[in-house]
PDB file of N, CA and C in Angstrom:
ATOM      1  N   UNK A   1       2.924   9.774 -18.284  1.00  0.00           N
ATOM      2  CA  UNK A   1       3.799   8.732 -18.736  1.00  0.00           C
ATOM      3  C   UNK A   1       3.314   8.213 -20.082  1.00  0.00           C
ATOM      4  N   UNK A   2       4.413   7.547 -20.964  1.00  0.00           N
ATOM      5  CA  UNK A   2       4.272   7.525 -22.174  1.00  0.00           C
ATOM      6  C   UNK A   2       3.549   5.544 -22.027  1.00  0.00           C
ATOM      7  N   UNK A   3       3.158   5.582 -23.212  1.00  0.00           N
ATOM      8  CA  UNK A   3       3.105   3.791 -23.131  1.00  0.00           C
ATOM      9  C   UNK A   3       3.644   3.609 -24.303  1.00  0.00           C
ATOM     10  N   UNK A   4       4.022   2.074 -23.909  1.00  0.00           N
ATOM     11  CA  UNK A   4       5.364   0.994 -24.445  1.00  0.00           C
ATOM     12  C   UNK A   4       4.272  -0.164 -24.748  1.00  0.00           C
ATOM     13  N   UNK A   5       4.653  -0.449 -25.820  1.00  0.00           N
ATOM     14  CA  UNK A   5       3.981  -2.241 -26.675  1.00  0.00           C
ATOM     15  C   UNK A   5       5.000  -3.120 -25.746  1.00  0.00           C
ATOM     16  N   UNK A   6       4.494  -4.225 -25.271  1.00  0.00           N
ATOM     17  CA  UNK A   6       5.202  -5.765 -24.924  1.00  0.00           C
ATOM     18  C   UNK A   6       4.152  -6.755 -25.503  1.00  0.00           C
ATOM     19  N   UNK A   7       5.569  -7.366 -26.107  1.00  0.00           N
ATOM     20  CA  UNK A   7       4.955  -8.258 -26.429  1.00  0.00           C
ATOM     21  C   UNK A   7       4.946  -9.717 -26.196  1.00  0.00           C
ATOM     22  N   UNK A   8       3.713 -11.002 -26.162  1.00  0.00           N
ATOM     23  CA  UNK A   8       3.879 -11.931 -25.159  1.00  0.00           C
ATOM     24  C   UNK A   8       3.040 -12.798 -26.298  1.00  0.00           C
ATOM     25  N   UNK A   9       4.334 -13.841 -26.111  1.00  0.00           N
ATOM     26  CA  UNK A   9       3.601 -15.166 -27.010  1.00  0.00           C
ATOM     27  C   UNK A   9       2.765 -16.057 -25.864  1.00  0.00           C
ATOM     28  N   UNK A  10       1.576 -16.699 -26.841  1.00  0.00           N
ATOM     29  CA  UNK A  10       0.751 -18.142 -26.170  1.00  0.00           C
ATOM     30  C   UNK A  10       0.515 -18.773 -27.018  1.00  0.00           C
ATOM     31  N   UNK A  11       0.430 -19.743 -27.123  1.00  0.00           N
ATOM     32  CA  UNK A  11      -0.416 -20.236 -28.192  1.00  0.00           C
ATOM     33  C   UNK A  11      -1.538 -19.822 -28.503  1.00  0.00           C
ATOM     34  N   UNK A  12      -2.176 -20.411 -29.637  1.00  0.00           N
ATOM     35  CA  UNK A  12      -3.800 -19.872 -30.099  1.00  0.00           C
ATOM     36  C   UNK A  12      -4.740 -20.307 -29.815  1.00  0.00           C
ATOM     37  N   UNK A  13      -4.734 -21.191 -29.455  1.00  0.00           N
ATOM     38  CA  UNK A  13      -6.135 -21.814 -28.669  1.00  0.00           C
ATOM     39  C   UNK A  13      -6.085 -20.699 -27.377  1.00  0.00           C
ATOM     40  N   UNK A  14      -5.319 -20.735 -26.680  1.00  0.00           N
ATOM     41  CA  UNK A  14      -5.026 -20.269 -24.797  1.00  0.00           C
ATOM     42  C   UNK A  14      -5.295 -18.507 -25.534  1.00  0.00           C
ATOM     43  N   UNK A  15      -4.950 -18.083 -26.641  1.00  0.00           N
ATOM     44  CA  UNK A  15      -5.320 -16.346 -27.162  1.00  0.00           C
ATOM     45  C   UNK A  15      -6.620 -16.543 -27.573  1.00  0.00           C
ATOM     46  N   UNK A  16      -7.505 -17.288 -28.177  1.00  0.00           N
ATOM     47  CA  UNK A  16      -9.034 -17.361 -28.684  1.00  0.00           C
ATOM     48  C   UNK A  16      -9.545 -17.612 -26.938  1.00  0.00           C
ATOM     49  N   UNK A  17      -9.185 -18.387 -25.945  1.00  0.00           N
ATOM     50  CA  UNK A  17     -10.052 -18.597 -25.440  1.00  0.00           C
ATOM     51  C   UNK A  17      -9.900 -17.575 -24.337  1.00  0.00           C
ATOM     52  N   UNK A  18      -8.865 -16.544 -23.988  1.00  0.00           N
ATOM     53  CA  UNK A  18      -8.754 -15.482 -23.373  1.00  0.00           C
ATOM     54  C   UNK A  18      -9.133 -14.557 -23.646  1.00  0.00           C
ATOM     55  N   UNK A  19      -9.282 -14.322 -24.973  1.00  0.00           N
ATOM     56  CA  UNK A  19     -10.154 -13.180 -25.709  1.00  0.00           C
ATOM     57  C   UNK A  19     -11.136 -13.066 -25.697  1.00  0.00           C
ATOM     58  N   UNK A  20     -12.194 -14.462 -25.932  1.00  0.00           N
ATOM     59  CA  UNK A  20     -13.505 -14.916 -25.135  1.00  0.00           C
ATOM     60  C   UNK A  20     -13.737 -14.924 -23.919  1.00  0.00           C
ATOM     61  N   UNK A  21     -12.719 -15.000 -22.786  1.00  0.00           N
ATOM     62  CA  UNK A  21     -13.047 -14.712 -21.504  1.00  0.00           C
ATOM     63  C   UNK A  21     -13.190 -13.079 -21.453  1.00  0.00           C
ATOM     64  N   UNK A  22     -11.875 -12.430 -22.234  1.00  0.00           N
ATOM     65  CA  UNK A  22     -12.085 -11.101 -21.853  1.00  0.00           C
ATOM     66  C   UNK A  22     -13.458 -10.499 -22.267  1.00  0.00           C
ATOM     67  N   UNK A  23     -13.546 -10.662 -23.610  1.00  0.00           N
ATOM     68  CA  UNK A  23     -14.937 -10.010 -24.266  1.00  0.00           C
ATOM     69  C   UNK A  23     -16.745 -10.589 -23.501  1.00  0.00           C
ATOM     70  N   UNK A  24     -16.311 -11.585 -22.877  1.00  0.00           N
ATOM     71  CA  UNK A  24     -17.537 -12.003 -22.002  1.00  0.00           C
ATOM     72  C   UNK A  24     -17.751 -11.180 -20.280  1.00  0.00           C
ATOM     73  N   UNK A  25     -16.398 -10.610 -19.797  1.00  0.00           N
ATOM     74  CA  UNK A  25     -16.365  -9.955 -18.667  1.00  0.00           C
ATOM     75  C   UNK A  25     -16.446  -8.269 -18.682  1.00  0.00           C
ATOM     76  N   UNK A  26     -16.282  -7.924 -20.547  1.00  0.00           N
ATOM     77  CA  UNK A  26     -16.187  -6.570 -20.782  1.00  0.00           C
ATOM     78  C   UNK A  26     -14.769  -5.653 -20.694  1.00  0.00           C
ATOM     79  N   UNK A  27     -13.957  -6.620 -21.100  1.00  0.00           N
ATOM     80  CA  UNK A  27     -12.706  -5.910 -21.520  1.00  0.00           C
ATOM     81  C   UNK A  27     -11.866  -6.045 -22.309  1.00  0.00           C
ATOM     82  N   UNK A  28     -11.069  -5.651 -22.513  1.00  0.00           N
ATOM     83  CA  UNK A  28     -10.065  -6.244 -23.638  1.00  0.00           C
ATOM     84  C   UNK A  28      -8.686  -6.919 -23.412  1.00  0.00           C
ATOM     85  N   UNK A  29      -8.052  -7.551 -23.982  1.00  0.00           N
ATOM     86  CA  UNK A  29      -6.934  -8.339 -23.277  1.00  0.00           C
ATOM     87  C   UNK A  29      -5.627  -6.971 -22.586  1.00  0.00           C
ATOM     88  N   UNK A  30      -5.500  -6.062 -23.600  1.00  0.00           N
ATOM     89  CA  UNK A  30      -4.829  -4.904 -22.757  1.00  0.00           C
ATOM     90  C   UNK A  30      -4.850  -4.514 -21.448  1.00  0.00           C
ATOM     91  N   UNK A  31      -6.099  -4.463 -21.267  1.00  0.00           N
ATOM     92  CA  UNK A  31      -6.960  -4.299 -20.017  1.00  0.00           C
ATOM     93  C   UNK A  31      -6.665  -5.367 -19.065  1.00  0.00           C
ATOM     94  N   UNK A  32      -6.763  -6.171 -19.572  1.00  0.00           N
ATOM     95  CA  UNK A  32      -6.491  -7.320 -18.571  1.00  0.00           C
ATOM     96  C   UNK A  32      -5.298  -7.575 -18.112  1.00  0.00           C
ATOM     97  N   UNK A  33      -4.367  -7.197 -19.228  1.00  0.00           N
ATOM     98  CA  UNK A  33      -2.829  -7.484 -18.766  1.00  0.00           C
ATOM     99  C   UNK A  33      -2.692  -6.287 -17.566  1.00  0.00           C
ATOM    100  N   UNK A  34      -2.951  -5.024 -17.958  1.00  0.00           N
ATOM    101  CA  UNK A  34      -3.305  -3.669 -17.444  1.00  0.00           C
ATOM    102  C   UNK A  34      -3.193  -4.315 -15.861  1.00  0.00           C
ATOM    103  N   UNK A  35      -4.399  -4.924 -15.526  1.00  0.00           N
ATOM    104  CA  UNK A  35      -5.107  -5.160 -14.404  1.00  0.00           C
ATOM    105  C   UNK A  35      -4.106  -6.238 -13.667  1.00  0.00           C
ATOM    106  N   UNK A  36      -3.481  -7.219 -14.649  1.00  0.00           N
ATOM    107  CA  UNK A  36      -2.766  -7.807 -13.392  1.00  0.00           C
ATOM    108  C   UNK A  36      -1.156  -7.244 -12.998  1.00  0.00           C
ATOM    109  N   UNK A  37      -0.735  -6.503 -14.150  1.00  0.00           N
ATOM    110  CA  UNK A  37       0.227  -5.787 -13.682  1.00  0.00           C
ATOM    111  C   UNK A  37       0.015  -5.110 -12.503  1.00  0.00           C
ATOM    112  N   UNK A  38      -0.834  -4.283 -12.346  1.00  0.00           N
ATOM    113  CA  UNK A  38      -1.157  -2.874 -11.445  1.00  0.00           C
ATOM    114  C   UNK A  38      -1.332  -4.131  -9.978  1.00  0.00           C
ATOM    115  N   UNK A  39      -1.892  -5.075 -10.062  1.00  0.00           N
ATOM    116  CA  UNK A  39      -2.497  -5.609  -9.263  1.00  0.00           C
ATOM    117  C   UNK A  39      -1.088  -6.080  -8.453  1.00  0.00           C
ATOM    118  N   UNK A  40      -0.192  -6.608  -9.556  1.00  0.00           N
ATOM    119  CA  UNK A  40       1.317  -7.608  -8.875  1.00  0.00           C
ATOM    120  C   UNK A  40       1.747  -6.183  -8.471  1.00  0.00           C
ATOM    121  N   UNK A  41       2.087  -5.326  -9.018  1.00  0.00           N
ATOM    122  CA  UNK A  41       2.964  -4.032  -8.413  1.00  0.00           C
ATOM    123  C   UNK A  41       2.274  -3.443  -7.037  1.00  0.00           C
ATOM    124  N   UNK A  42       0.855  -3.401  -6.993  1.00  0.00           N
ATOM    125  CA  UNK A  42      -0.104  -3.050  -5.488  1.00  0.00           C
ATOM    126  C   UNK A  42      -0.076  -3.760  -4.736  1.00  0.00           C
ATOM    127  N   UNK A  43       0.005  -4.703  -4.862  1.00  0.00           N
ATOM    128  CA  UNK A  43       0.134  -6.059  -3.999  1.00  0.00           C
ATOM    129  C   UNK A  43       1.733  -6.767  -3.602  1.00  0.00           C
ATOM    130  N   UNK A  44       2.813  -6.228  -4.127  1.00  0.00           N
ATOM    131  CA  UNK A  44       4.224  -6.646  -3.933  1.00  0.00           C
ATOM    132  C   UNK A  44       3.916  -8.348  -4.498  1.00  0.00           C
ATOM    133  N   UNK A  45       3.022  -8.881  -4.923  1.00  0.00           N
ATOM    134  CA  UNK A  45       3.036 -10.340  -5.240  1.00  0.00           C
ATOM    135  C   UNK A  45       2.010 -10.445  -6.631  1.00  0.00           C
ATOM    136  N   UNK A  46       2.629 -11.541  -7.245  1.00  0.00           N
ATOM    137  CA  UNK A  46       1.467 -11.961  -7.654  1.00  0.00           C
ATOM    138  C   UNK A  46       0.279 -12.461  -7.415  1.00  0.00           C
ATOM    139  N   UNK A  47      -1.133 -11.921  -8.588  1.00  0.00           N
ATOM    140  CA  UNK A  47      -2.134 -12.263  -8.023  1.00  0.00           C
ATOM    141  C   UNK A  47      -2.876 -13.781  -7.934  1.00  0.00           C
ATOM    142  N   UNK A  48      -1.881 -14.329  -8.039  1.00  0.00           N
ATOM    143  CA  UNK A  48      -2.337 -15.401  -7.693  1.00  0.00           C
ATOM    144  C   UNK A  48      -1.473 -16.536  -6.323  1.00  0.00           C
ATOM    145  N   UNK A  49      -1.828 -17.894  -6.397  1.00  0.00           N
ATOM    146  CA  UNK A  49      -0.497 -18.809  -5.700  1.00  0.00           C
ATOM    147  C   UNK A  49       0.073 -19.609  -6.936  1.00  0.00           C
ATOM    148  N   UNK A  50       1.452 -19.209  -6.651  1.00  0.00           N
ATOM    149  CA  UNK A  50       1.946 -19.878  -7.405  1.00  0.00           C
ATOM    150  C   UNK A  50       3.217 -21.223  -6.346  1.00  0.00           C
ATOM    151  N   UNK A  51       3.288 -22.583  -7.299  1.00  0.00           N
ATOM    152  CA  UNK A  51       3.529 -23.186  -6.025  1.00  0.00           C
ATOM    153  C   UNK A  51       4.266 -24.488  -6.876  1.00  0.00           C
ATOM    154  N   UNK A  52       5.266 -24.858  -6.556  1.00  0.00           N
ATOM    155  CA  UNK A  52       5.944 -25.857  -7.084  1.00  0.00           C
ATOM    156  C   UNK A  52       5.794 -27.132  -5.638  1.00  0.00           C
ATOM    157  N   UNK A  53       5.175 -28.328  -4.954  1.00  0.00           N
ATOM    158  CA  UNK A  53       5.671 -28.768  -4.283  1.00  0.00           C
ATOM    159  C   UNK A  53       6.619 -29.963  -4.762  1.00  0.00           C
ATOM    160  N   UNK A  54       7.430 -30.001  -4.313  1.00  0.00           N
ATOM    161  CA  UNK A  54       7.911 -31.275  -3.910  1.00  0.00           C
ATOM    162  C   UNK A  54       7.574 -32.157  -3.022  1.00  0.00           C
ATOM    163  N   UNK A  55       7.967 -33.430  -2.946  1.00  0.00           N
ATOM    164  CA  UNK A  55       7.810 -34.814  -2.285  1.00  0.00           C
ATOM    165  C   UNK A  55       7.404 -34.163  -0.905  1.00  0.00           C
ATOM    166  N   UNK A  56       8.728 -33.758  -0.644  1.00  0.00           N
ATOM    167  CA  UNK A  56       9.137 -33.940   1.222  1.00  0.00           C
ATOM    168  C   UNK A  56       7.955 -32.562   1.232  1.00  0.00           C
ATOM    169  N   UNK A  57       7.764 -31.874   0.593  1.00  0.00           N
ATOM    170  CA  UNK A  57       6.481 -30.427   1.011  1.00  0.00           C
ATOM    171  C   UNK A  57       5.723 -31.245   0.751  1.00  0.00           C
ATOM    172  N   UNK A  58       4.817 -32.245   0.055  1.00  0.00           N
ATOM    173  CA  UNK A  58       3.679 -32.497  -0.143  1.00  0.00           C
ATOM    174  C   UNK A  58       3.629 -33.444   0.830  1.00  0.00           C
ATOM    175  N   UNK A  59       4.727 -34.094   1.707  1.00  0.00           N
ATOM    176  CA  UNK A  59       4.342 -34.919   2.702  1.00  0.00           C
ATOM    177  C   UNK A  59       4.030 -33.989   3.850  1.00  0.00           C
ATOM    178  N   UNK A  60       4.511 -32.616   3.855  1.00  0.00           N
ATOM    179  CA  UNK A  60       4.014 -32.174   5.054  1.00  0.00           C
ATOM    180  C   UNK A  60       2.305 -31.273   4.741  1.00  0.00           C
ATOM    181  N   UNK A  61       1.862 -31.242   3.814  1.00  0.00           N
ATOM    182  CA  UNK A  61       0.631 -30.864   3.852  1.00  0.00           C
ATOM    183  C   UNK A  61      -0.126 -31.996   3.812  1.00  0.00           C
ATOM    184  N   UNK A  62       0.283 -33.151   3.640  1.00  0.00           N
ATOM    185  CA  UNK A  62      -0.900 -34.049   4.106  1.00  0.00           C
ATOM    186  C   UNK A  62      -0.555 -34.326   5.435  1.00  0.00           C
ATOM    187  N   UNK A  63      -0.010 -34.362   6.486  1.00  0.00           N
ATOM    188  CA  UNK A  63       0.683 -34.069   7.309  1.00  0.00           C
ATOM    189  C   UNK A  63      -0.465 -33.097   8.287  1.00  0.00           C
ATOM    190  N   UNK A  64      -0.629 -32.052   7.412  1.00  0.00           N
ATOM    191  CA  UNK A  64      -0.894 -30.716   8.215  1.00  0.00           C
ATOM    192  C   UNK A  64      -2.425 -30.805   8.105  1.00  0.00           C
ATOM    193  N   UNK A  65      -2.951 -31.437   7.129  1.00  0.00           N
ATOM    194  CA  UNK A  65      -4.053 -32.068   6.670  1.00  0.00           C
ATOM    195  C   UNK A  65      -5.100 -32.639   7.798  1.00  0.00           C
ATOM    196  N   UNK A  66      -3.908 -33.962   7.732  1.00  0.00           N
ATOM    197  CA  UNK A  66      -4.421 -35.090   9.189  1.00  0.00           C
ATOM    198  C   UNK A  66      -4.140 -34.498  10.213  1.00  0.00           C
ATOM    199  N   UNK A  67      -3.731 -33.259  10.741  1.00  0.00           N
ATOM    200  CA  UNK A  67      -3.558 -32.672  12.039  1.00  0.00           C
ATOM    201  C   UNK A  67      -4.797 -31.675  12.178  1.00  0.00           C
ATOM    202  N   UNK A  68      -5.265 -30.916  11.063  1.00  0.00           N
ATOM    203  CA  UNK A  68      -6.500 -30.302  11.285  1.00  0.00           C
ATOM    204  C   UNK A  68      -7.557 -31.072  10.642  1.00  0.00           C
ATOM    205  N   UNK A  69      -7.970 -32.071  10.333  1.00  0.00           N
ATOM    206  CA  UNK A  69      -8.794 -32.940  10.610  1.00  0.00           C
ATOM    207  C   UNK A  69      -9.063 -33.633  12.231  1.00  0.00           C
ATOM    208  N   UNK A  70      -7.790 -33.849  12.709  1.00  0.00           N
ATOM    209  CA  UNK A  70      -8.023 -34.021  14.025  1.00  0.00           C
ATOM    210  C   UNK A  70      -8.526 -33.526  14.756  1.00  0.00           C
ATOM    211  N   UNK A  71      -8.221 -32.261  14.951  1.00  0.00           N
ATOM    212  CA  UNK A  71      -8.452 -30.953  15.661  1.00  0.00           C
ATOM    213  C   UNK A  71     -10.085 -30.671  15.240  1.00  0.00           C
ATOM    214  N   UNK A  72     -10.805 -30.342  13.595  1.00  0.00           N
ATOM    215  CA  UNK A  72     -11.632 -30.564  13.644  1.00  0.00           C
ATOM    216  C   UNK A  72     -12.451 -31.711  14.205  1.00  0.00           C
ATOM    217  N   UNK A  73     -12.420 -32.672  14.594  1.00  0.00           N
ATOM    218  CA  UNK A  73     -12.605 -33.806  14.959  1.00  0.00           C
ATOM    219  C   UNK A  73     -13.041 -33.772  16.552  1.00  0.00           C
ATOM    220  N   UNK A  74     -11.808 -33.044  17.105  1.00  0.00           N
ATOM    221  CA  UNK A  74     -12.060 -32.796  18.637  1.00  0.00           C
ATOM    222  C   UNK A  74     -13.234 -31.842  18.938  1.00  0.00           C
ATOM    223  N   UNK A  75     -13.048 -30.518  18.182  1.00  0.00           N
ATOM    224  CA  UNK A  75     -14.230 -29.758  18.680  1.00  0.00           C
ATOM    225  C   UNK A  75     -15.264 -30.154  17.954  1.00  0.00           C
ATOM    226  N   UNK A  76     -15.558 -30.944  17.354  1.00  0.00           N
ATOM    227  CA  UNK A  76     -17.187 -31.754  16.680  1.00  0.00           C
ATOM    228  C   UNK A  76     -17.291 -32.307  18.155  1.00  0.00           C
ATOM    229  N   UNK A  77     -16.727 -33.154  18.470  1.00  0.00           N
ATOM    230  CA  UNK A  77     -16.860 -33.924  19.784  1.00  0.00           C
ATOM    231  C   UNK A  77     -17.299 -32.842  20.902  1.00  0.00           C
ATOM    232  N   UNK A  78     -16.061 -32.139  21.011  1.00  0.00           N
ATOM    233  CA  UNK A  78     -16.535 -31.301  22.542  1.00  0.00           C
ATOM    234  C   UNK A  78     -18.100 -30.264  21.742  1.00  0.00           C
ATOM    235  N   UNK A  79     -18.178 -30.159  20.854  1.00  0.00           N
ATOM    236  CA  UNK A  79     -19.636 -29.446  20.609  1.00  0.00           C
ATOM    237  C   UNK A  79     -20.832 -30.090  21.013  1.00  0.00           C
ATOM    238  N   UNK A  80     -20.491 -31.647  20.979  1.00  0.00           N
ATOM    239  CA  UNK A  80     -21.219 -32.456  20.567  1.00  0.00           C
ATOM    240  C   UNK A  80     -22.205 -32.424  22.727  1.00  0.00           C
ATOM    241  N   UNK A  81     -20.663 -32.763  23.355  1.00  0.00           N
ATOM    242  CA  UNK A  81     -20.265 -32.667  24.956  1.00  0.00           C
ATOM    243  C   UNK A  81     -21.133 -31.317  25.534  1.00  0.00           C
ATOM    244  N   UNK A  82     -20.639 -30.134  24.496  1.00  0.00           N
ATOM    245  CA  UNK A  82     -21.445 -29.003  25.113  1.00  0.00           C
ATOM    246  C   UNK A  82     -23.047 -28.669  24.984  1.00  0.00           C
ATOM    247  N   UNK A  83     -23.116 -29.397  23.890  1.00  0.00           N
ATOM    248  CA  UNK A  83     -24.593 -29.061  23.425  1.00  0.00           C
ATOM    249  C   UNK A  83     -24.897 -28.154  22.171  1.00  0.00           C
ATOM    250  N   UNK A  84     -23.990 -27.906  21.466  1.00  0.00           N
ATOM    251  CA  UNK A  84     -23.816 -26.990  20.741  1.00  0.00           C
ATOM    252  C   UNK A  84     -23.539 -27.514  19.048  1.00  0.00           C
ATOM    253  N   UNK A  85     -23.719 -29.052  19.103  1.00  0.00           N
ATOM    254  CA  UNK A  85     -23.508 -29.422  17.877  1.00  0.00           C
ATOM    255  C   UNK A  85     -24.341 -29.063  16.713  1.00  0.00           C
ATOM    256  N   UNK A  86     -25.494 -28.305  16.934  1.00  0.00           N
ATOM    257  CA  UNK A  86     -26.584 -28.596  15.605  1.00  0.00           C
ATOM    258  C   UNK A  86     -26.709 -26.462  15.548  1.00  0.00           C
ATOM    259  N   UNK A  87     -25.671 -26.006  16.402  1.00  0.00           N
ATOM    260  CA  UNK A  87     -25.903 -24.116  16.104  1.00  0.00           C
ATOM    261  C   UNK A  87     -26.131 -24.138  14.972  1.00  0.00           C
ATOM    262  N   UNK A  88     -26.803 -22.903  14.093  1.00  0.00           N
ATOM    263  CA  UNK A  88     -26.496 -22.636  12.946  1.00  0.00           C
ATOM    264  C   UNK A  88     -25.457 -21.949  12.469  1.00  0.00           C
ATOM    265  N   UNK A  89     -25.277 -21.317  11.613  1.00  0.00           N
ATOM    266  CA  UNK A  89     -24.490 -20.032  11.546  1.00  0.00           C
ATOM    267  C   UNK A  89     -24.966 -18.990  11.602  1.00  0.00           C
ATOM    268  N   UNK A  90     -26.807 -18.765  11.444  1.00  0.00           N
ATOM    269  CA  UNK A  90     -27.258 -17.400  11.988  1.00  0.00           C
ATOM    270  C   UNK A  90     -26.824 -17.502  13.347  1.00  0.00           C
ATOM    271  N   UNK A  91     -27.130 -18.402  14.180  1.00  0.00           N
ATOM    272  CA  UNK A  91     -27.052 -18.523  15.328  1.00  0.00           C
ATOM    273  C   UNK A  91     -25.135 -17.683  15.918  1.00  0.00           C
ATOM    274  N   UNK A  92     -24.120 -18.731  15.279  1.00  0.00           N
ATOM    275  CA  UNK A  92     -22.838 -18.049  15.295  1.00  0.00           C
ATOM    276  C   UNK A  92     -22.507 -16.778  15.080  1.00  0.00           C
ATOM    277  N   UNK A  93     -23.614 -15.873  14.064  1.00  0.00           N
ATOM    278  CA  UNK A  93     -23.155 -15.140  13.652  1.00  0.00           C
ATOM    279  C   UNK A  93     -23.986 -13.845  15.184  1.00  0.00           C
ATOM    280  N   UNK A  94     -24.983 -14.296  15.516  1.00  0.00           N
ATOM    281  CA  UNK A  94     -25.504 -13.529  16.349  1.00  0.00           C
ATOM    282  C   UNK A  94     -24.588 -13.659  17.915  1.00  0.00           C
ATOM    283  N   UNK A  95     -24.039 -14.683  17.963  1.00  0.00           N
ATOM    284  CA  UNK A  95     -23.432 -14.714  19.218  1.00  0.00           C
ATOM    285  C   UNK A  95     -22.032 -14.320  19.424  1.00  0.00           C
ATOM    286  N   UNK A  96     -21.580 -14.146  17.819  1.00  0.00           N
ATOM    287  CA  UNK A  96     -20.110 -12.921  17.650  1.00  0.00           C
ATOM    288  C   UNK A  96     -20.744 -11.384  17.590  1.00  0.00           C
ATOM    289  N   UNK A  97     -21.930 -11.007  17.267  1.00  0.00           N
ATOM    290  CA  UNK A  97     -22.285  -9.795  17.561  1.00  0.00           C
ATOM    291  C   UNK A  97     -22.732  -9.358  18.725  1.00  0.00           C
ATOM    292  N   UNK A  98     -22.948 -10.566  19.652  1.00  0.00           N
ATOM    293  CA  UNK A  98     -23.228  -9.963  21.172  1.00  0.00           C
ATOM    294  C   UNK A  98     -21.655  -9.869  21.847  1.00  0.00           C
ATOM    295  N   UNK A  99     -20.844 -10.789  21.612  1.00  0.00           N
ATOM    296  CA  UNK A  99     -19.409 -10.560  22.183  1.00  0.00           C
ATOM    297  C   UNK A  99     -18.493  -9.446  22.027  1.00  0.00           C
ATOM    298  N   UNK A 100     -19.002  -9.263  20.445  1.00  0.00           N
ATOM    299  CA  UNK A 100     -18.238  -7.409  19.860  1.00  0.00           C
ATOM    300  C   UNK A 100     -18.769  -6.670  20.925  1.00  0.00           C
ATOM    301  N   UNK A 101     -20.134  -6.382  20.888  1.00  0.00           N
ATOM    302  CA  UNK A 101     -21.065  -5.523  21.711  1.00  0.00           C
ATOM    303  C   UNK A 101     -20.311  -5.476  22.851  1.00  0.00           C
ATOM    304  N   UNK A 102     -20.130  -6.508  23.578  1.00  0.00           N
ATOM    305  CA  UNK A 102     -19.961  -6.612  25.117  1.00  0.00           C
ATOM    306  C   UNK A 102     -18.088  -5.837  24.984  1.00  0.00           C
ATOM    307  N   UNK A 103     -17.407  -6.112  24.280  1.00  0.00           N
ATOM    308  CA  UNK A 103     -16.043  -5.649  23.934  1.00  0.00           C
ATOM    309  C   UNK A 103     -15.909  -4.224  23.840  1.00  0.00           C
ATOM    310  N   UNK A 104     -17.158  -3.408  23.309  1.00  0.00           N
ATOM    311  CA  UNK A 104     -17.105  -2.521  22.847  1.00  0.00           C
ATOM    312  C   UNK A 104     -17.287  -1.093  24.328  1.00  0.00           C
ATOM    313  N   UNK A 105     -18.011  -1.979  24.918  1.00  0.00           N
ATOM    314  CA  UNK A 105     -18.523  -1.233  25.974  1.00  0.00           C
ATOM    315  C   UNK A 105     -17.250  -1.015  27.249  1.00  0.00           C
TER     316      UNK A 105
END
């Protein structure tokens, strides 16, 4: 396949300081555009979130917020009930590798 020039205005500050990001990570802005194209077309999305809320949406993520705060809230408590409040995460992480184990068998 052949390649095609596009071309894409920014301002100059937002082109000096992308050019400095690129040349500090080892690439060039081509490259970079390169990379998020391939990335939105591999991915069916863009690589990022992109997100407009409104009112009535931003009332339901604080909403959804104070509902898993709660929830965190409860199992601090019942950890607290079981004995289990101060695990580590080595600790977590060893007691999901005995449960795989036991799954596996």
């Amino acid at each position: 396949m052949g390649a095609v020039n596009v071309t894409v205005r920014i301002d100059e500050e937002s082109k000096k300081q992308f050019d400095t990001f690129c040349e500090n990570v080892g690439i060039n802005i081509t490259t970079a555009f390169n990379m998020f194209i391939k990335a939105t077309l591999r991915e069916r999305k863009l690589p990022f979130i992109v997100t407009d809320i409104e009112k009535q949406d931003l009332k339901k993520v604080i909403e959804s917020r104070e509902k898993l705060k709660e929830v965190f809230k409860a199992a601090q408590e019942q950890s607290i009930i079981n004995g289990t409040d101060n695990i580590t995460m080595d600790e977590i992480d060893e007691i999901i590798a005995e449960v795989r184990k036991e799954n596996i068998k």
